[in-house]
C-alpha atoms as a PDB file:
ATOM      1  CA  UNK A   1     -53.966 -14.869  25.520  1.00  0.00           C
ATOM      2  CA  UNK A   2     -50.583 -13.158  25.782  1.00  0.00           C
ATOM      3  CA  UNK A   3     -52.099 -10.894  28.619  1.00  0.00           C
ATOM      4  CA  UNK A   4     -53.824 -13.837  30.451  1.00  0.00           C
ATOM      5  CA  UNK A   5     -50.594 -15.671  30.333  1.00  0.00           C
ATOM      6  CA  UNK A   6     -48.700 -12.405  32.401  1.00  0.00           C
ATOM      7  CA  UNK A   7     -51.214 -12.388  34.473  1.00  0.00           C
ATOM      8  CA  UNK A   8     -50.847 -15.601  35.553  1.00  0.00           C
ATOM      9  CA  UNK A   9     -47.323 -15.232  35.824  1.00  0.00           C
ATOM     10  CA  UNK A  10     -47.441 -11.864  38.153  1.00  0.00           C
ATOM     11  CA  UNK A  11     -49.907 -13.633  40.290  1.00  0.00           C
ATOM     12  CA  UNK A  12     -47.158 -16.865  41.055  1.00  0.00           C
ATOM     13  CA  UNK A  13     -44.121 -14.004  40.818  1.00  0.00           C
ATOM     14  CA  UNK A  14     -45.790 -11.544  43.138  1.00  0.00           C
ATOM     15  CA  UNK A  15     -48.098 -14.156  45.089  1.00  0.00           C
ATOM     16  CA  UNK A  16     -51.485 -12.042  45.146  1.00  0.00           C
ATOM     17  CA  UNK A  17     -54.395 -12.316  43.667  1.00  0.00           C
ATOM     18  CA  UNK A  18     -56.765 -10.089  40.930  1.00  0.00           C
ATOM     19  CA  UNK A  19     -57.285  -7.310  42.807  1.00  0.00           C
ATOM     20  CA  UNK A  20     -53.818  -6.385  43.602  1.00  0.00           C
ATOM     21  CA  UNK A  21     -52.662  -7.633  40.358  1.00  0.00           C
ATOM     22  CA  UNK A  22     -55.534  -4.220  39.178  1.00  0.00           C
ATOM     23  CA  UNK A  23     -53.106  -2.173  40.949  1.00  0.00           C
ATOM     24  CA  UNK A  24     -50.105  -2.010  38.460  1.00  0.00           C
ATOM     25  CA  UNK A  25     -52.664  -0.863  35.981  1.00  0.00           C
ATOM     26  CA  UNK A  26     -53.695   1.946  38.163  1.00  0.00           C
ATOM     27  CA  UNK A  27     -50.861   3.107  39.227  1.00  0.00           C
ATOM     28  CA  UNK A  28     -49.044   3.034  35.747  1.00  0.00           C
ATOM     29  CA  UNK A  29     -52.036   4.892  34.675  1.00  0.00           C
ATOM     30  CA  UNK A  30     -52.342   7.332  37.015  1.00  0.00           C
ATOM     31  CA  UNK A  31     -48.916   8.518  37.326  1.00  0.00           C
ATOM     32  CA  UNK A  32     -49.072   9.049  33.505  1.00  0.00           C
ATOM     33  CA  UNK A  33     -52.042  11.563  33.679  1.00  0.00           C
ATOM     34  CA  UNK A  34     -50.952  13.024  36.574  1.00  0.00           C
ATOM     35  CA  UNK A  35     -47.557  13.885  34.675  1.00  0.00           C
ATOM     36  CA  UNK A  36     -48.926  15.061  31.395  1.00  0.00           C
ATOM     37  CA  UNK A  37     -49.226  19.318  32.773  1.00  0.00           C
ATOM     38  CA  UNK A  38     -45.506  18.730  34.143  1.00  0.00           C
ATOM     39  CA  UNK A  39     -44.064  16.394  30.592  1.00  0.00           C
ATOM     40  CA  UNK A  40     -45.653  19.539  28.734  1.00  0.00           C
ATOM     41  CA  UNK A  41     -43.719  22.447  30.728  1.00  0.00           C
ATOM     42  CA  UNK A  42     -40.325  19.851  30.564  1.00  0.00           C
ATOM     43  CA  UNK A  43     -40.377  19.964  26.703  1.00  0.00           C
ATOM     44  CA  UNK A  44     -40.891  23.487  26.454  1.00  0.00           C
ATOM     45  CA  UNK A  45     -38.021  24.162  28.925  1.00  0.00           C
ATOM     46  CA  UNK A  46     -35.137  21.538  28.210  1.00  0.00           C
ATOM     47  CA  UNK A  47     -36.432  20.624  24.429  1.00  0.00           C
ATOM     48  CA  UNK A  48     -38.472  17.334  23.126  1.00  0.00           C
ATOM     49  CA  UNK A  49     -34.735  15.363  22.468  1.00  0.00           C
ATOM     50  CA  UNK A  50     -33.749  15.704  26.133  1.00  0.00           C
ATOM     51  CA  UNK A  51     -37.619  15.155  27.489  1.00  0.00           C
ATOM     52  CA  UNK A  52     -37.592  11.889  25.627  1.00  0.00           C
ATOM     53  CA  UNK A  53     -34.513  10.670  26.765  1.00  0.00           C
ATOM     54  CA  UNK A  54     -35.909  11.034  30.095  1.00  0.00           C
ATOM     55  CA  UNK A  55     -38.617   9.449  29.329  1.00  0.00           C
ATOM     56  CA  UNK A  56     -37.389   6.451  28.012  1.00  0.00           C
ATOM     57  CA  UNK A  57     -34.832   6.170  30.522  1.00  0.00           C
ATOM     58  CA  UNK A  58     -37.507   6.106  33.000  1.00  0.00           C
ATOM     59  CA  UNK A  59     -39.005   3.427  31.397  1.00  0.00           C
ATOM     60  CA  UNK A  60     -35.828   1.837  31.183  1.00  0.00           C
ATOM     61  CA  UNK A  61     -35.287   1.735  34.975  1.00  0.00           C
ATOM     62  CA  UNK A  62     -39.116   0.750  35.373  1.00  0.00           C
ATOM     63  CA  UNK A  63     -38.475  -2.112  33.596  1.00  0.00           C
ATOM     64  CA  UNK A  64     -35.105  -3.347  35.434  1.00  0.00           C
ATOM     65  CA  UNK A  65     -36.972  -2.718  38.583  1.00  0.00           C
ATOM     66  CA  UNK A  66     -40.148  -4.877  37.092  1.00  0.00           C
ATOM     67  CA  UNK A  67     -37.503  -7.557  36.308  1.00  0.00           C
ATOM     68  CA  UNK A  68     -35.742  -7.698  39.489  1.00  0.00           C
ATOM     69  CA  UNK A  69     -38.936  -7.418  42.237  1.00  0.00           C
ATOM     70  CA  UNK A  70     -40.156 -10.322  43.731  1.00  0.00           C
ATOM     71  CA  UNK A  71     -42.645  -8.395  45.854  1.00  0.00           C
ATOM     72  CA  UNK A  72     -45.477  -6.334  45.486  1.00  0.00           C
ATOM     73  CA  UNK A  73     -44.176  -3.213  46.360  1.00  0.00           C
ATOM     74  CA  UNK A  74     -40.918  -3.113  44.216  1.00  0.00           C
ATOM     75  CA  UNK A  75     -43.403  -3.755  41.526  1.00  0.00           C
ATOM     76  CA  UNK A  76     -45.561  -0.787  41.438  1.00  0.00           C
ATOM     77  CA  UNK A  77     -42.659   1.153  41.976  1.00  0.00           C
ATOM     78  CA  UNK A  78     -41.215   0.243  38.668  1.00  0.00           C
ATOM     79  CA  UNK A  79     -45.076   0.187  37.259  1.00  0.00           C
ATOM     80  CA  UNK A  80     -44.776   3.707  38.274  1.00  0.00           C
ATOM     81  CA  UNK A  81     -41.874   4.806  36.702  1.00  0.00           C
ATOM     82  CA  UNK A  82     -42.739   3.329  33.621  1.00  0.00           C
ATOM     83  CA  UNK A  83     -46.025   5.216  33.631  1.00  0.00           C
ATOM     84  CA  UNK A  84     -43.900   8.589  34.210  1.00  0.00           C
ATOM     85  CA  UNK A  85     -41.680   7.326  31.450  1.00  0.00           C
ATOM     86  CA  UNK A  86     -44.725   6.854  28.892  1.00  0.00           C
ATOM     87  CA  UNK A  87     -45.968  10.586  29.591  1.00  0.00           C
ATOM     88  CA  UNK A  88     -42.744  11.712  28.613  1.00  0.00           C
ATOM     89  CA  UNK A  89     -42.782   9.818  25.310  1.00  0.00           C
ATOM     90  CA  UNK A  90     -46.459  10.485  23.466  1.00  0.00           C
ATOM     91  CA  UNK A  91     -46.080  14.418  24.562  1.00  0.00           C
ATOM     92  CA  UNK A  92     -42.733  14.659  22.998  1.00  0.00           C
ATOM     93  CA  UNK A  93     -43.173  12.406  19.717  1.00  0.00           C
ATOM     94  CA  UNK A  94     -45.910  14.794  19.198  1.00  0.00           C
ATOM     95  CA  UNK A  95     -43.515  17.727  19.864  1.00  0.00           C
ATOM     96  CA  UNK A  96     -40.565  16.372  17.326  1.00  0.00           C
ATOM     97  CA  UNK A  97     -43.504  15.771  14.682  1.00  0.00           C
ATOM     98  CA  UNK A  98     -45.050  19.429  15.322  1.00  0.00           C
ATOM     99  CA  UNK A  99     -41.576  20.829  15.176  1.00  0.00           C
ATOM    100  CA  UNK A 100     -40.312  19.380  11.700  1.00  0.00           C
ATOM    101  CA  UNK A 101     -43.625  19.411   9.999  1.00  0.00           C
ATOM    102  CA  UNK A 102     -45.875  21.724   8.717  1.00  0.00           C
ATOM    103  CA  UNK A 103     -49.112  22.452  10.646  1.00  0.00           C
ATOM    104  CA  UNK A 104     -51.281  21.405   8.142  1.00  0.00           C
ATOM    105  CA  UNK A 105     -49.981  18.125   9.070  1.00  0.00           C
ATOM    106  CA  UNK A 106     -50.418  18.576  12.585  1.00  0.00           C
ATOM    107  CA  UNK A 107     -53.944  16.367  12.496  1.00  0.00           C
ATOM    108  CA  UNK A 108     -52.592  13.648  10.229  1.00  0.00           C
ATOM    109  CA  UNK A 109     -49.330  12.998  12.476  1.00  0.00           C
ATOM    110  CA  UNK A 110     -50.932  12.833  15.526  1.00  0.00           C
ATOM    111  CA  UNK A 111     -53.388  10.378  14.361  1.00  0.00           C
ATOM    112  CA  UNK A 112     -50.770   7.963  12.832  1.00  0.00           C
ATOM    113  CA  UNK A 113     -48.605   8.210  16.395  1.00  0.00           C
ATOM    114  CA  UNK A 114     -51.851   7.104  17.937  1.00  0.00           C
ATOM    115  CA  UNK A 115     -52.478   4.358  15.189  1.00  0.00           C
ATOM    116  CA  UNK A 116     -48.505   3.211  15.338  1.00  0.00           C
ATOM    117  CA  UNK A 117     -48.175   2.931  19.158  1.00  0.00           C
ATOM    118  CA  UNK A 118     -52.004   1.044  19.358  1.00  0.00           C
ATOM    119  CA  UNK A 119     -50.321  -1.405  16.544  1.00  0.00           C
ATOM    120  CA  UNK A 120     -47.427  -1.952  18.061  1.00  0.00           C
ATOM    121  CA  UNK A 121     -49.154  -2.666  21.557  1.00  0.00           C
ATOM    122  CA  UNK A 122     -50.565  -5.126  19.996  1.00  0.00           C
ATOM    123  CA  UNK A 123     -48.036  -6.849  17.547  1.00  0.00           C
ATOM    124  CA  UNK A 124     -45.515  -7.052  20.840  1.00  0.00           C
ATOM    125  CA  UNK A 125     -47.812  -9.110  22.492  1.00  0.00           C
ATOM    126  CA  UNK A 126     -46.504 -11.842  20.365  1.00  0.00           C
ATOM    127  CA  UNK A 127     -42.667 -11.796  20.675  1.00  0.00           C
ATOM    128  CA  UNK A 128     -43.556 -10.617  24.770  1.00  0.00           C
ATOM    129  CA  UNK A 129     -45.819 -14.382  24.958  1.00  0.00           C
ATOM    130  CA  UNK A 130     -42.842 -16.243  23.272  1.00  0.00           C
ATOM    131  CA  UNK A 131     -40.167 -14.408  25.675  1.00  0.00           C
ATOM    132  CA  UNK A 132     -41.980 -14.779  29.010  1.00  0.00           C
ATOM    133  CA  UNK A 133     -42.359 -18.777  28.020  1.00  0.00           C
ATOM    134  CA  UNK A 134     -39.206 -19.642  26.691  1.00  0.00           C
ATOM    135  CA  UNK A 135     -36.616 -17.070  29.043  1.00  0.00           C
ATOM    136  CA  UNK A 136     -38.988 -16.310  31.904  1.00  0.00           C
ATOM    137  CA  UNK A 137     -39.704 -13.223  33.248  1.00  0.00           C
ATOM    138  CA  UNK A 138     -36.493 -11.968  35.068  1.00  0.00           C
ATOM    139  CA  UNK A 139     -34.596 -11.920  31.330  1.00  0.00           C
ATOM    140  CA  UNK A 140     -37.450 -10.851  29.140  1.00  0.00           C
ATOM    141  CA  UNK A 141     -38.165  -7.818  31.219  1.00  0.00           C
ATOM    142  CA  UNK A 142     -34.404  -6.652  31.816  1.00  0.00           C
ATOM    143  CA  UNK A 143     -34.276  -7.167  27.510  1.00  0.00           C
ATOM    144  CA  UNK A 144     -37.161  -4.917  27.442  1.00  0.00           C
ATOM    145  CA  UNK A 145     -34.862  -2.571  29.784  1.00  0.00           C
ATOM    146  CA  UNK A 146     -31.874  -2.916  28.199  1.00  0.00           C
ATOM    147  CA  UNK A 147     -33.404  -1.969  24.302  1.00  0.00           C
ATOM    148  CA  UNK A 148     -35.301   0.959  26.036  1.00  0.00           C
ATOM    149  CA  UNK A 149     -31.500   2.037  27.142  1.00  0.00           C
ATOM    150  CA  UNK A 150     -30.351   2.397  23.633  1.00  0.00           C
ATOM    151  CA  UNK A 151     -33.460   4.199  22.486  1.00  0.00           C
ATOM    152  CA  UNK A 152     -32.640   6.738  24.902  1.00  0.00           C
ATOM    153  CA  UNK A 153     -29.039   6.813  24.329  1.00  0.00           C
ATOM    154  CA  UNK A 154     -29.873   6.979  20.560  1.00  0.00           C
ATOM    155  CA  UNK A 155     -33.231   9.516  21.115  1.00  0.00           C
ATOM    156  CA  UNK A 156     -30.243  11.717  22.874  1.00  0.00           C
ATOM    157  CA  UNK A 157     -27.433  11.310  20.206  1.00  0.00           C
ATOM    158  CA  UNK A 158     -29.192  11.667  16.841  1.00  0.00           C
ATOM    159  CA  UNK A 159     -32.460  13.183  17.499  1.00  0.00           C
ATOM    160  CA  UNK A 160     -32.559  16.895  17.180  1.00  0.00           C
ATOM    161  CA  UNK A 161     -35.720  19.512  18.418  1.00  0.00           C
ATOM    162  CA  UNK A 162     -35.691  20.664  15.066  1.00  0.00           C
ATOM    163  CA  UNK A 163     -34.692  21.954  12.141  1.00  0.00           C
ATOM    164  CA  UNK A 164     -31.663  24.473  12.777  1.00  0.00           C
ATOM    165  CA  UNK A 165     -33.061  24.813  16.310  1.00  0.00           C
ATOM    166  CA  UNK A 166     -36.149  26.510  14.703  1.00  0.00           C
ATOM    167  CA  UNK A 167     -39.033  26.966  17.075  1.00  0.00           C
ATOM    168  CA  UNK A 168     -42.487  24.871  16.825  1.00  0.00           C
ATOM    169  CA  UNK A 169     -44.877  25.915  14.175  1.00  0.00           C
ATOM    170  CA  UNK A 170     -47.826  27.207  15.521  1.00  0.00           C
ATOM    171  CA  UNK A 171     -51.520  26.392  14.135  1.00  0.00           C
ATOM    172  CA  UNK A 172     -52.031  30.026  12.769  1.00  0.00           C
ATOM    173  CA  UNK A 173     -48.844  30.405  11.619  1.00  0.00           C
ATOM    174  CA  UNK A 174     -47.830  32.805  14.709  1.00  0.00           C
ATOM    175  CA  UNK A 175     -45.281  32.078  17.336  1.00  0.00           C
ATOM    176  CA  UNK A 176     -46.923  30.892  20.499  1.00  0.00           C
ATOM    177  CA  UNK A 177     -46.664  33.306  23.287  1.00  0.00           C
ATOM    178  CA  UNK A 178     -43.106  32.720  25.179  1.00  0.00           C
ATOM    179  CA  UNK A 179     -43.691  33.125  28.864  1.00  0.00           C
ATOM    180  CA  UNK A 180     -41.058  33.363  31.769  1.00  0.00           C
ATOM    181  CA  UNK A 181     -43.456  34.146  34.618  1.00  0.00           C
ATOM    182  CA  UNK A 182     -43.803  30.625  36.281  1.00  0.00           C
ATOM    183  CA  UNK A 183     -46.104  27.443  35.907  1.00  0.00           C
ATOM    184  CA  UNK A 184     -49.110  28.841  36.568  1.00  0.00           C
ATOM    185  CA  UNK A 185     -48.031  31.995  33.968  1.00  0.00           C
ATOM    186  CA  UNK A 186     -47.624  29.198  30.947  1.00  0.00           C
ATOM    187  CA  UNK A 187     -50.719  27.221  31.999  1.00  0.00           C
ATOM    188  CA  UNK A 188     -53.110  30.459  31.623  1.00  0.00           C
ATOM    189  CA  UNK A 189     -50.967  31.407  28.264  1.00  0.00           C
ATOM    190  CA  UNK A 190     -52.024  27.772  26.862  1.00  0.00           C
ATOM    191  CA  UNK A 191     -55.683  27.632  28.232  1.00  0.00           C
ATOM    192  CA  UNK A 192     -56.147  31.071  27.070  1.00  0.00           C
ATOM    193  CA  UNK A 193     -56.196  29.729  23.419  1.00  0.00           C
ATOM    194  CA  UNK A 194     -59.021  28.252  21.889  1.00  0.00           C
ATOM    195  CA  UNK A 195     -57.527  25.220  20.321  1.00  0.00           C
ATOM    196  CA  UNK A 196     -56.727  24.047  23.610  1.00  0.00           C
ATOM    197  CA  UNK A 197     -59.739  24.235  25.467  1.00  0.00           C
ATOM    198  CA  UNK A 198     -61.321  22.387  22.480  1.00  0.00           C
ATOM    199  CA  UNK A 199     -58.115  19.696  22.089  1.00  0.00           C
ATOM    200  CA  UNK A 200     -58.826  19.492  26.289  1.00  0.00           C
ATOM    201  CA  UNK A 201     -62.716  18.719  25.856  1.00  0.00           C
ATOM    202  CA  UNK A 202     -62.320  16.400  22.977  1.00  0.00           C
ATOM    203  CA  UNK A 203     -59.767  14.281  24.441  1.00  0.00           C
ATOM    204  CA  UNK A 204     -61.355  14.295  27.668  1.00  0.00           C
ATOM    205  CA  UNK A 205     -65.488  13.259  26.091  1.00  0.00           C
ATOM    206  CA  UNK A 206     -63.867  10.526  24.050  1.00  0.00           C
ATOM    207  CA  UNK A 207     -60.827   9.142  25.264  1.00  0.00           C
ATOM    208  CA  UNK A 208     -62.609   8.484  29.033  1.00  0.00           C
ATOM    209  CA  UNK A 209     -64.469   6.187  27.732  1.00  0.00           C
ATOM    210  CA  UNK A 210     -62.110   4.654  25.778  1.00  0.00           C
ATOM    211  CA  UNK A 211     -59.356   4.139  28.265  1.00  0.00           C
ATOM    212  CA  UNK A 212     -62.006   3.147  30.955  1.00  0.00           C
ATOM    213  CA  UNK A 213     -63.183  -0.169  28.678  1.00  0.00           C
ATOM    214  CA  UNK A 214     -59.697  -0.839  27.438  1.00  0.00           C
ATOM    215  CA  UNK A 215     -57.769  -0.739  30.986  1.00  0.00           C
ATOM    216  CA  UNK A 216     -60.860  -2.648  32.886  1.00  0.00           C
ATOM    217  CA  UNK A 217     -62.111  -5.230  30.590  1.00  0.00           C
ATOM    218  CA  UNK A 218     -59.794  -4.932  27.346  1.00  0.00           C
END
């Protein structure tokens, strides 16, 4: 209900129909998987706290932009940003987690980020319906801009990479090979390992079919 009542919104705000109304999805999408190789090299280089920052002030000015458009255009640019904000956030949580815990938690954490930001997609809805009726969607969506703000501001003041600036734990208990050699260097250092090729394969068999359901008909 909550998402039939936005749409109907974005279709008087924006004055298009379905079909172009499809395109915020795609393009919030998109940008996030296309950012996901880049997010990964950004928290190994400037650290998880800063990388989330980033991310959420991304989001943040997605958001004012989404508030403040009254075209099409504007629109997806601040769908966009948002989507680049998002990659910045899941990598990263994961990163802080990896970081403070111990690897045998590795699997459990990563499944309860999953489960908490599916939840909380969903429990929003609620107090998102209730805003968009009662303050419309210029306030709600600078709100939702504003609180992202002081995530970031907080993400940047209190949270820290980890303890005593340790480096990440990795799965067999070894440091992860530290290159310096460029992208393309790091990417073959990662790939090279086995857990990755099988965390790549997995993801990509079960959450295709997944995502493709939830962002077309959910």
């Amino acid at each position: 209900e909550a998402e039939f009542f936005l749409e109907v919104l974005a279709q008087r705000r924006y004055h298009v129909g379905d079909g172009a109304l499809s395109a915020f999805t795609a393009v919030q999408l998109g940008v996030y998987l296309a950012m996901q190789v880049p997010v990964g090299l950004a928290a190994d280089r400037i650290g998880p706290r800063r990388s989330l920052a980033t991310g959420m002030a991304a989001i943040a000015a997605g958001e004012a932009i989404f508030a403040l458009s009254g075209t099409l255009g504007p629109g997806l640019a601040g769908r966009a940003l948002i989507g680049l904000g998002d990659a910045f956030v899941f990598i990263n949580v994961l990163r802080v987690a990896h970081t403070w815990f111990e690897p045998r938690r590795a699997a459990v954490l990563t499944a309860l980020t999953s489960l908490l930001g599916a939840l909380g997609q969903l429990l929003t809805t609620v107090p998102a319906h209730l805003a968009l009726d009662r303050l419309g969607w210029t306030a709600t969506f600078a709100g939702a801009a504003g609180l992202t703000a002081l995530l970031a501001a907080g993400a940047l003041g209190v949270l820290r990479d980890g303890p005593g600036g340790a480096a990440a734990h990795d799965d067999a208990g070894d440091a992860a090979p530290v290159v310096h050699d460029g992208m393309l260097a790091t990417l073959r250092a990662a790939w090279s390992q086995d857990r990755t090729r099988l965390g790549f394969w997995a993801h990509f068999g079960l959450m295709t079919p997944f995502v493709t359901m939830t962002a077309l008909w959910g």
